[in-house]
PDB file of N, CA and C in Angstrom:
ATOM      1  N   UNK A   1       0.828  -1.190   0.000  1.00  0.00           N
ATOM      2  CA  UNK A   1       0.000   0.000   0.000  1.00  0.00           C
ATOM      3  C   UNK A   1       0.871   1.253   0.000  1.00  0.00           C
ATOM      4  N   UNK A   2       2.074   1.374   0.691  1.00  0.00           N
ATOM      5  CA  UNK A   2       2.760   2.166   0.619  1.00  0.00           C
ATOM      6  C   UNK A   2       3.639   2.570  -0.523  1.00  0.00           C
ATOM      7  N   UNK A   3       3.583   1.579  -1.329  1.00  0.00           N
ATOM      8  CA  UNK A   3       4.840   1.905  -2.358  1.00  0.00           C
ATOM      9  C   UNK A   3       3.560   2.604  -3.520  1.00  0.00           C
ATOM     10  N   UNK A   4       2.409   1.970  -3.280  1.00  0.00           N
ATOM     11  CA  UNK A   4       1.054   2.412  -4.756  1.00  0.00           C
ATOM     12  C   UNK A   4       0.905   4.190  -4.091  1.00  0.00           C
ATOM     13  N   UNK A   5       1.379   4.424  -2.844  1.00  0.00           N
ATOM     14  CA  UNK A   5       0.565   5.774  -2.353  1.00  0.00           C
ATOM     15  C   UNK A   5       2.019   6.887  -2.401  1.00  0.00           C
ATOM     16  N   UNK A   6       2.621   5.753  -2.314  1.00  0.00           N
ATOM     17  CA  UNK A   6       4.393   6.804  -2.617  1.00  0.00           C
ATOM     18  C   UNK A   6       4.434   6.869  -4.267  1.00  0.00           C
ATOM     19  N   UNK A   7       4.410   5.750  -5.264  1.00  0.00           N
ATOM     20  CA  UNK A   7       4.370   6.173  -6.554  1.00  0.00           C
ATOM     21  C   UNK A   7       3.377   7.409  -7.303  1.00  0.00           C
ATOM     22  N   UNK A   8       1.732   7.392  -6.854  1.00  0.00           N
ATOM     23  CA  UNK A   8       0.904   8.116  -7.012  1.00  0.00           C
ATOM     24  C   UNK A   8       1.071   9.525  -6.243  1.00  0.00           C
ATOM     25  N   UNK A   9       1.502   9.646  -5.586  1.00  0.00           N
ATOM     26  CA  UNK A   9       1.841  10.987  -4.606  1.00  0.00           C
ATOM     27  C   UNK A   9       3.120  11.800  -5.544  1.00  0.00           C
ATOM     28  N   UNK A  10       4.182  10.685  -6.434  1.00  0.00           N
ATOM     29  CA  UNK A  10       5.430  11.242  -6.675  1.00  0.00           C
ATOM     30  C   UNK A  10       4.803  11.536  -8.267  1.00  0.00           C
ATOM     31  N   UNK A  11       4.117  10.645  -8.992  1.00  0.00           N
ATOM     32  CA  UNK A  11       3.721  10.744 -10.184  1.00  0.00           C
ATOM     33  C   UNK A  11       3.070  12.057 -10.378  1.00  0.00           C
ATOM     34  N   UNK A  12       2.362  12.293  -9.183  1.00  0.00           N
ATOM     35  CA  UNK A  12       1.479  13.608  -8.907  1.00  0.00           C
ATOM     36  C   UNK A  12       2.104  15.252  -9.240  1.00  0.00           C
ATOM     37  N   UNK A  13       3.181  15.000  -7.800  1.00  0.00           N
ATOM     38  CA  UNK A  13       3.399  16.132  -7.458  1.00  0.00           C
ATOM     39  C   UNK A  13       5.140  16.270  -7.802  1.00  0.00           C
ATOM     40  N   UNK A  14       5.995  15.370  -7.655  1.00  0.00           N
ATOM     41  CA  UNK A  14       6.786  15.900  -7.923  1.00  0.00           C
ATOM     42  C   UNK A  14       7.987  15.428  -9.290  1.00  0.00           C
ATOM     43  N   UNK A  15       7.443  14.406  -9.889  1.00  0.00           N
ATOM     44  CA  UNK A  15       7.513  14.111 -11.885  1.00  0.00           C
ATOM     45  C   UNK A  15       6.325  14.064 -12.340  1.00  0.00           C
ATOM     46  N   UNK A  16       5.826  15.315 -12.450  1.00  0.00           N
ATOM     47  CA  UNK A  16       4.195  15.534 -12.810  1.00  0.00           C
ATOM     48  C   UNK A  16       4.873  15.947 -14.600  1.00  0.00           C
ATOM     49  N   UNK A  17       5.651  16.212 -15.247  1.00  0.00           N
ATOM     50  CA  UNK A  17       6.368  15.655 -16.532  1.00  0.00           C
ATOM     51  C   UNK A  17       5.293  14.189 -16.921  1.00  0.00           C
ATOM     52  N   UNK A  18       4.829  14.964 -18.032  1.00  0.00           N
ATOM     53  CA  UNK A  18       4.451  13.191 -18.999  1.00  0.00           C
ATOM     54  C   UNK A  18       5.468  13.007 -19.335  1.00  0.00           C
ATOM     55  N   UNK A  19       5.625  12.047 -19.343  1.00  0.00           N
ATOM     56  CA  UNK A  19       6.384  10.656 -20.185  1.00  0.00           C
ATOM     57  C   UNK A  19       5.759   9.730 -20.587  1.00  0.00           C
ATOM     58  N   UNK A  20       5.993   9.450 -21.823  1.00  0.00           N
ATOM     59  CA  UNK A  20       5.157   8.276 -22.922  1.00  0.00           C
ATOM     60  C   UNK A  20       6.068   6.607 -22.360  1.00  0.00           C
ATOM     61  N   UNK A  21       4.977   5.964 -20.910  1.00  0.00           N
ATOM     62  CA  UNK A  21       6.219   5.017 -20.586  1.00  0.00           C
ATOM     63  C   UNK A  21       4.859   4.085 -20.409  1.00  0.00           C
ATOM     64  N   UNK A  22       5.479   2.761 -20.239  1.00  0.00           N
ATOM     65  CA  UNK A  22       4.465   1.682 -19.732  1.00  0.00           C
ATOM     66  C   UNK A  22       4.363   1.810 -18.149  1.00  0.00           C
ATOM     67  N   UNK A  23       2.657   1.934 -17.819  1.00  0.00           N
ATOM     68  CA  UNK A  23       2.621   2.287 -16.226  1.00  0.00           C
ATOM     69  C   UNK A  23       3.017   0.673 -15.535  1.00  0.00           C
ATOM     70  N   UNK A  24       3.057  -0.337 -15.893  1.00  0.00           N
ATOM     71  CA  UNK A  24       3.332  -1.032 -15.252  1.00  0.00           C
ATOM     72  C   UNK A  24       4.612  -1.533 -15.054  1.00  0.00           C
ATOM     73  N   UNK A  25       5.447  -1.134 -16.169  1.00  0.00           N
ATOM     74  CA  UNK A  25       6.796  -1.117 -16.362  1.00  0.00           C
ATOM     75  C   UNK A  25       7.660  -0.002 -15.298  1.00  0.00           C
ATOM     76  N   UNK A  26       6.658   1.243 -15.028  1.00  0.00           N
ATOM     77  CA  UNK A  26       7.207   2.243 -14.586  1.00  0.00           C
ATOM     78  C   UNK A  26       7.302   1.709 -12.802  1.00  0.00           C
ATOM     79  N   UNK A  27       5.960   1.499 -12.678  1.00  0.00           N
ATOM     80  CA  UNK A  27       4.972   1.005 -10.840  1.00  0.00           C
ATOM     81  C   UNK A  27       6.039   0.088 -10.208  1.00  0.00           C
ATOM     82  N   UNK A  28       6.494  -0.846 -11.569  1.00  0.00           N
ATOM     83  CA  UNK A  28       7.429  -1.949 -10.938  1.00  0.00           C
ATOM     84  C   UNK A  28       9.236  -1.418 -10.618  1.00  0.00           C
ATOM     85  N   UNK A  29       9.387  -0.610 -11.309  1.00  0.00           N
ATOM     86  CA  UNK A  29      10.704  -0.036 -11.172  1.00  0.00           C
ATOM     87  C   UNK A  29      10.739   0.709  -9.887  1.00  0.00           C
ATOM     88  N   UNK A  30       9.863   2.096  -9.786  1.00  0.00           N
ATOM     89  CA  UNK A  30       9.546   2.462  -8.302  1.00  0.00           C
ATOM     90  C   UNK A  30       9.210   1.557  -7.109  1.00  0.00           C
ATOM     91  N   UNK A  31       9.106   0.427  -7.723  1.00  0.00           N
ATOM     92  CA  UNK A  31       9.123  -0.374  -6.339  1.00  0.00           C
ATOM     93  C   UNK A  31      10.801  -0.869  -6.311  1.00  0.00           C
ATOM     94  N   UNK A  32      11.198  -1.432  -7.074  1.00  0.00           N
ATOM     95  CA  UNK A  32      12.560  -1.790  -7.247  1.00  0.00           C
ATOM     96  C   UNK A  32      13.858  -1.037  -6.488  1.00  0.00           C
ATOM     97  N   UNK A  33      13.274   0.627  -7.170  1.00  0.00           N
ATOM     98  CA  UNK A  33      14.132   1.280  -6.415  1.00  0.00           C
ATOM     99  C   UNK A  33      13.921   2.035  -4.698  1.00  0.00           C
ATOM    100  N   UNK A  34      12.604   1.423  -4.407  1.00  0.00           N
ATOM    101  CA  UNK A  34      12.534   1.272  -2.597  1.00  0.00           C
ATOM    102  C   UNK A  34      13.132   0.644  -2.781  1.00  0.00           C
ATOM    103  N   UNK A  35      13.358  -0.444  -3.054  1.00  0.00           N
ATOM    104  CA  UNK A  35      13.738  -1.856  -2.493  1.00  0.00           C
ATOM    105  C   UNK A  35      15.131  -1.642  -2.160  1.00  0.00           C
ATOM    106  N   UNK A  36      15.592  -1.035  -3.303  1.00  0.00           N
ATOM    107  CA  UNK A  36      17.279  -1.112  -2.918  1.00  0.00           C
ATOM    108  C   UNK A  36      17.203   0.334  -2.000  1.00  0.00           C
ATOM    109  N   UNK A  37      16.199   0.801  -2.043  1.00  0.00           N
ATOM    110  CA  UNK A  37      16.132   2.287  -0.521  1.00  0.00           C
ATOM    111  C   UNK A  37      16.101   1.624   0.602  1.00  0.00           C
ATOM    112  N   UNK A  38      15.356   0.546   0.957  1.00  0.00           N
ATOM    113  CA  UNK A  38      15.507  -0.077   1.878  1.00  0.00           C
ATOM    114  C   UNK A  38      16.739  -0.302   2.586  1.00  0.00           C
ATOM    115  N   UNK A  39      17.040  -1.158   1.301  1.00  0.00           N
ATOM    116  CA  UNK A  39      18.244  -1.738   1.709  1.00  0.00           C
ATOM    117  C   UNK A  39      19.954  -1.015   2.025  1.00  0.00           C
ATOM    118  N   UNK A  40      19.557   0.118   1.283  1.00  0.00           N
ATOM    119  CA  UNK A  40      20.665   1.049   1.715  1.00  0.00           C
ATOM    120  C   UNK A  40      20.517   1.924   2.923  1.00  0.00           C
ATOM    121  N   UNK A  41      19.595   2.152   3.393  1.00  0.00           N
ATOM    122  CA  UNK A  41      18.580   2.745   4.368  1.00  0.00           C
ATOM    123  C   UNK A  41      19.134   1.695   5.797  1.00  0.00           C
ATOM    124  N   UNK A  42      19.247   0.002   5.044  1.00  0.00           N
ATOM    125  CA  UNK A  42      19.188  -0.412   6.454  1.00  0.00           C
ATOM    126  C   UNK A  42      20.965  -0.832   6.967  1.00  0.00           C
ATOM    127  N   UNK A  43      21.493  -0.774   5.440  1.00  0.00           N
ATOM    128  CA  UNK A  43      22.937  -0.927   5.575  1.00  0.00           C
ATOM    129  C   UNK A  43      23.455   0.071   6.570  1.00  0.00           C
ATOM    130  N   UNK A  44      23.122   1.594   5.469  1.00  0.00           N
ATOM    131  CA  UNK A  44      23.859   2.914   6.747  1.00  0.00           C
ATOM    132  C   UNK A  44      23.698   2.372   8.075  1.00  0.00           C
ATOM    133  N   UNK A  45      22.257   2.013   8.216  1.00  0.00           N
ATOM    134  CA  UNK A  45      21.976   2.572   9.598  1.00  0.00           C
ATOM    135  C   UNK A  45      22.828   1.501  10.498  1.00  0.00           C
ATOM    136  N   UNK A  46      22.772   0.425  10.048  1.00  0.00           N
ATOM    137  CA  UNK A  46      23.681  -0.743  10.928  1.00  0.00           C
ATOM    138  C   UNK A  46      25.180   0.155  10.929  1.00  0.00           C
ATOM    139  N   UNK A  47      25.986   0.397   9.584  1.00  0.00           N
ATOM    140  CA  UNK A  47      26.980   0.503   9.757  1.00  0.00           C
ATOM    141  C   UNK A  47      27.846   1.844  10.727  1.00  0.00           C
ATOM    142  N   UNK A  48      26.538   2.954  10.843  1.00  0.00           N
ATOM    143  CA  UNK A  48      26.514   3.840  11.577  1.00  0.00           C
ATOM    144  C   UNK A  48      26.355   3.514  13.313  1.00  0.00           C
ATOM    145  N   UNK A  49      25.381   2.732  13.526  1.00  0.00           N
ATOM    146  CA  UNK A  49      25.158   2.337  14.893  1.00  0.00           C
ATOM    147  C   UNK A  49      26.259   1.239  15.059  1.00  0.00           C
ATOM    148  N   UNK A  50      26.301   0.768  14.485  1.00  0.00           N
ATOM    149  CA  UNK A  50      27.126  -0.834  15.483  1.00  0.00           C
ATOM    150  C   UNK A  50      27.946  -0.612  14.685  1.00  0.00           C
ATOM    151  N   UNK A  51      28.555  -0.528  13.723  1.00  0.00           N
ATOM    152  CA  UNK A  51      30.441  -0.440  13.311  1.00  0.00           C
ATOM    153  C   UNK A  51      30.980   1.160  13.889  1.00  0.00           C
ATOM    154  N   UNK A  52      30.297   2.377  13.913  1.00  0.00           N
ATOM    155  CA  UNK A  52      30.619   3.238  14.360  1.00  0.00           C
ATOM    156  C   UNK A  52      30.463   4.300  15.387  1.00  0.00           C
ATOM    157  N   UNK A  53      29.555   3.603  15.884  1.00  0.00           N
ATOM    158  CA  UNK A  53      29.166   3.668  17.524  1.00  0.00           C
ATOM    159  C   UNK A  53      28.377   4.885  17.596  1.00  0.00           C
ATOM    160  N   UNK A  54      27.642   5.331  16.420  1.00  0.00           N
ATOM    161  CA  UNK A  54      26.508   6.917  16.531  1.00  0.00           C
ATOM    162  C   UNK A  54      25.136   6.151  16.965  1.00  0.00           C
ATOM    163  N   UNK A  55      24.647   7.508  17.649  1.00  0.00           N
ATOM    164  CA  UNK A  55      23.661   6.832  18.757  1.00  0.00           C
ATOM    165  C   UNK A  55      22.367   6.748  17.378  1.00  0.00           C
ATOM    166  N   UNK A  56      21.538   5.240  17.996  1.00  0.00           N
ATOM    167  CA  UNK A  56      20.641   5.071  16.917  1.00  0.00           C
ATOM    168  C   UNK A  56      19.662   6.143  16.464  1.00  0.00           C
ATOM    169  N   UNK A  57      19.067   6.571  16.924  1.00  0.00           N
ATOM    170  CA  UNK A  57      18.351   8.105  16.130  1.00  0.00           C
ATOM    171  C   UNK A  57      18.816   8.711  15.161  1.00  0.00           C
ATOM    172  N   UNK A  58      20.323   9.272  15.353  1.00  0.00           N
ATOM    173  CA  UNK A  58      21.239  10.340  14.995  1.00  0.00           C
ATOM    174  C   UNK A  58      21.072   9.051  13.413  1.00  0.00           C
ATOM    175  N   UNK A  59      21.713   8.352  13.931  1.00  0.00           N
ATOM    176  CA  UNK A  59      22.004   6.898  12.274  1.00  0.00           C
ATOM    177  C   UNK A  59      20.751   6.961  11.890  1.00  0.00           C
ATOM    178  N   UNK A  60      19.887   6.997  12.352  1.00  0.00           N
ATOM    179  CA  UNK A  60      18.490   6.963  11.478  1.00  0.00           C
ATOM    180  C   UNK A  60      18.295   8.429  10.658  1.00  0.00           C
ATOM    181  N   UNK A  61      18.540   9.282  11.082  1.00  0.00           N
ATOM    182  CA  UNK A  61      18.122  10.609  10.771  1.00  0.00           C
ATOM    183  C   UNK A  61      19.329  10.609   9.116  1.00  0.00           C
ATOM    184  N   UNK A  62      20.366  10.252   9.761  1.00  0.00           N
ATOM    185  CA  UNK A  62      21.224  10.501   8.100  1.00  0.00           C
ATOM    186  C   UNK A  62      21.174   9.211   7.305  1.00  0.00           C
ATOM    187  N   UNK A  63      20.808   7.962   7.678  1.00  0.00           N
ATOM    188  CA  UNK A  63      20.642   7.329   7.054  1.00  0.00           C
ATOM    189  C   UNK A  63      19.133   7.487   5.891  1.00  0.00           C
ATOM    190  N   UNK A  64      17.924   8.188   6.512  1.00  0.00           N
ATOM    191  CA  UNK A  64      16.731   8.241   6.200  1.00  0.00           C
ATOM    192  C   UNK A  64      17.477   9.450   4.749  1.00  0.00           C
ATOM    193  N   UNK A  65      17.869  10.431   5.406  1.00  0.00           N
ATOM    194  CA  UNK A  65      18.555  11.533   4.214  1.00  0.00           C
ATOM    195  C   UNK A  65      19.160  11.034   3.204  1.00  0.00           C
ATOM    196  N   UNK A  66      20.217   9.958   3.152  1.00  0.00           N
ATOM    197  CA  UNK A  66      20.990   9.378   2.186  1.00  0.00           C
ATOM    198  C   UNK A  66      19.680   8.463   1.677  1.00  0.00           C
ATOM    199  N   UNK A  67      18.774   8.188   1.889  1.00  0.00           N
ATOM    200  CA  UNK A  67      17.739   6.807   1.517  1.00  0.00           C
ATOM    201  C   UNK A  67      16.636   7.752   0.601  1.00  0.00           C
ATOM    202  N   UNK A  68      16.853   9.146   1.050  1.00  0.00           N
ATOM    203  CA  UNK A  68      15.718  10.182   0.106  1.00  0.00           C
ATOM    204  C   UNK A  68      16.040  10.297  -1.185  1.00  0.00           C
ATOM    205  N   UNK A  69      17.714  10.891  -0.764  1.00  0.00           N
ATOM    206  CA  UNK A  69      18.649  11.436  -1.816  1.00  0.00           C
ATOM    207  C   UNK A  69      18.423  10.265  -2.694  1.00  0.00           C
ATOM    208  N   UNK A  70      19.056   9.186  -2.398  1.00  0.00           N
ATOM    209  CA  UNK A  70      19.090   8.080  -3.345  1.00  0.00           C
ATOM    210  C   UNK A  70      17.372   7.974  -4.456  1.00  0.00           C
ATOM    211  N   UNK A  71      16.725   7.360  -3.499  1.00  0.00           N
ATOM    212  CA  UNK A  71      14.986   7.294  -4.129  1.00  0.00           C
ATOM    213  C   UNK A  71      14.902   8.550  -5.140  1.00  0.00           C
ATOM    214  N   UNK A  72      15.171  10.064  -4.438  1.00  0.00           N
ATOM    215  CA  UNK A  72      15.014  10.824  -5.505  1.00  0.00           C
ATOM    216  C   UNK A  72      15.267  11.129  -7.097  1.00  0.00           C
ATOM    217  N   UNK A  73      16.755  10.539  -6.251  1.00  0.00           N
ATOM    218  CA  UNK A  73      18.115  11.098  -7.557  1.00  0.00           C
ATOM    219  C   UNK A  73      17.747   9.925  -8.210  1.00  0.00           C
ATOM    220  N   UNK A  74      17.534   8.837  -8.219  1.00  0.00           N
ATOM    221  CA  UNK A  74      17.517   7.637  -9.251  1.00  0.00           C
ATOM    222  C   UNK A  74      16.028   7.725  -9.991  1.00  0.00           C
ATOM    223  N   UNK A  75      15.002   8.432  -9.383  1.00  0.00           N
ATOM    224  CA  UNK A  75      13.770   8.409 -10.067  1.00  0.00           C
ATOM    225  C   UNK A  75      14.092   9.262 -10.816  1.00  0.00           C
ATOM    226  N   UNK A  76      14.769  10.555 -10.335  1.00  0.00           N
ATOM    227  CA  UNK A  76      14.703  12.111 -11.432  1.00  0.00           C
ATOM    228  C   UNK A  76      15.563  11.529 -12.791  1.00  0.00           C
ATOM    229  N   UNK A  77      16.450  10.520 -12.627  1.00  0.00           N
ATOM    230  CA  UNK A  77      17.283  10.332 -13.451  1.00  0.00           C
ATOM    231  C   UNK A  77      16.869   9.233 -14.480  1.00  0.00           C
ATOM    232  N   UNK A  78      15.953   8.724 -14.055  1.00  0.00           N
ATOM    233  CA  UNK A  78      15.312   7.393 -14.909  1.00  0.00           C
ATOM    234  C   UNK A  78      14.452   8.306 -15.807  1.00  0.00           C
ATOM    235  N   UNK A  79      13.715   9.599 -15.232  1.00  0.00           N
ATOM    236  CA  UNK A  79      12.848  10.317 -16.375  1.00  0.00           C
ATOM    237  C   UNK A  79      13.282  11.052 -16.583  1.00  0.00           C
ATOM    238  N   UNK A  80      14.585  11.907 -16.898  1.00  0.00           N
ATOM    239  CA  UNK A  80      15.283  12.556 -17.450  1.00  0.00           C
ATOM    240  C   UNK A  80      15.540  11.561 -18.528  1.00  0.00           C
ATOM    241  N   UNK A  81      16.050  10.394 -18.552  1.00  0.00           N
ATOM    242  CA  UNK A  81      16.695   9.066 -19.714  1.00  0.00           C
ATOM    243  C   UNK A  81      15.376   8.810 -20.609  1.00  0.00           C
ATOM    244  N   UNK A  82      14.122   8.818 -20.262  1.00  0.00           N
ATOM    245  CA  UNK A  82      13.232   8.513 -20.530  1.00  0.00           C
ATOM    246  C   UNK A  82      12.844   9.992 -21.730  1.00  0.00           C
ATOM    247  N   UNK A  83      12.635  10.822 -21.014  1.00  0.00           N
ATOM    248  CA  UNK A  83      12.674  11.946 -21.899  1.00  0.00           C
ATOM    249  C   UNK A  83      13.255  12.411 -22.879  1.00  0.00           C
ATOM    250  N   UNK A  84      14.673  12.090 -22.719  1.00  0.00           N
ATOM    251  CA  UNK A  84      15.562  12.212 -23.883  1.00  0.00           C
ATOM    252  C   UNK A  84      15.498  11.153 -24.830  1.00  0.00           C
ATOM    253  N   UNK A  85      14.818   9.470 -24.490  1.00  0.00           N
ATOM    254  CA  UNK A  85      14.521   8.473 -25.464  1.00  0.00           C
ATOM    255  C   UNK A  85      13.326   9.316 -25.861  1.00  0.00           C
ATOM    256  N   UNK A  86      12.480   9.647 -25.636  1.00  0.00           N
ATOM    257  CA  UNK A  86      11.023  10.328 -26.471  1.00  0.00           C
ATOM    258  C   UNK A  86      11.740  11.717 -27.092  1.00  0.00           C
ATOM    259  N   UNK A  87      12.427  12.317 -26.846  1.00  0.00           N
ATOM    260  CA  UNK A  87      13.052  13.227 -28.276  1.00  0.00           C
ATOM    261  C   UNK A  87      13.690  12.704 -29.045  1.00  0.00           C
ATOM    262  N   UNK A  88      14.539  11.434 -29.063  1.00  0.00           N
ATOM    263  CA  UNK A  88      15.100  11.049 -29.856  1.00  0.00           C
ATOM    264  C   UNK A  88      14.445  10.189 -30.963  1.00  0.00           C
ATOM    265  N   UNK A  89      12.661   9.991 -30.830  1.00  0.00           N
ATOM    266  CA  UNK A  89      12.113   9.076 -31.300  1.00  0.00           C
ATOM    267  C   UNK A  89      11.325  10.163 -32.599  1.00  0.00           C
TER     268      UNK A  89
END
């Protein structure tokens, strides 16, 4: 439920840009790239708390920042690629 209300919220408001793409091709990639948000999300935060001894909050707070950055920068950049395949067509 969360990933259909995070894709529709981002499709919305902040790559509100058409792009001529397959929505199910697209739905499944935004999930893909939580997935690896997750997972980088849960790497920091271990490697921040228990390999480098920052108190767990503090590791959550920059780990959550690096887990935005990432989600963001890889969506803005998939429809930037996307855009430039529809001018080139």
């Amino acid at each position: 439920m969360g990933l259909t209300v995070n894709y529709l919220l981002s499709k919305e408001y902040v790559f509100s840009e058409e792009v001529e793409i397959n929505y199910i091709l697209e739905f499944i990639t935004c999930g893909l790239i939580g997935i690896l948000g997750i997972g980088i999300d849960t790497f920091v935060l271990w490697i921040f708390t228990s390999k480098l001894g920052i108190y767990y909050m503090l590791s959550k707070i920059i780990s959550t920042g690096i887990t935005f950055i990432w989600n963001f920068s890889v969506r803005k950049l998939l429809y930037v690629y996307l855009e430039k395949g529809d001018e080139d067509m």
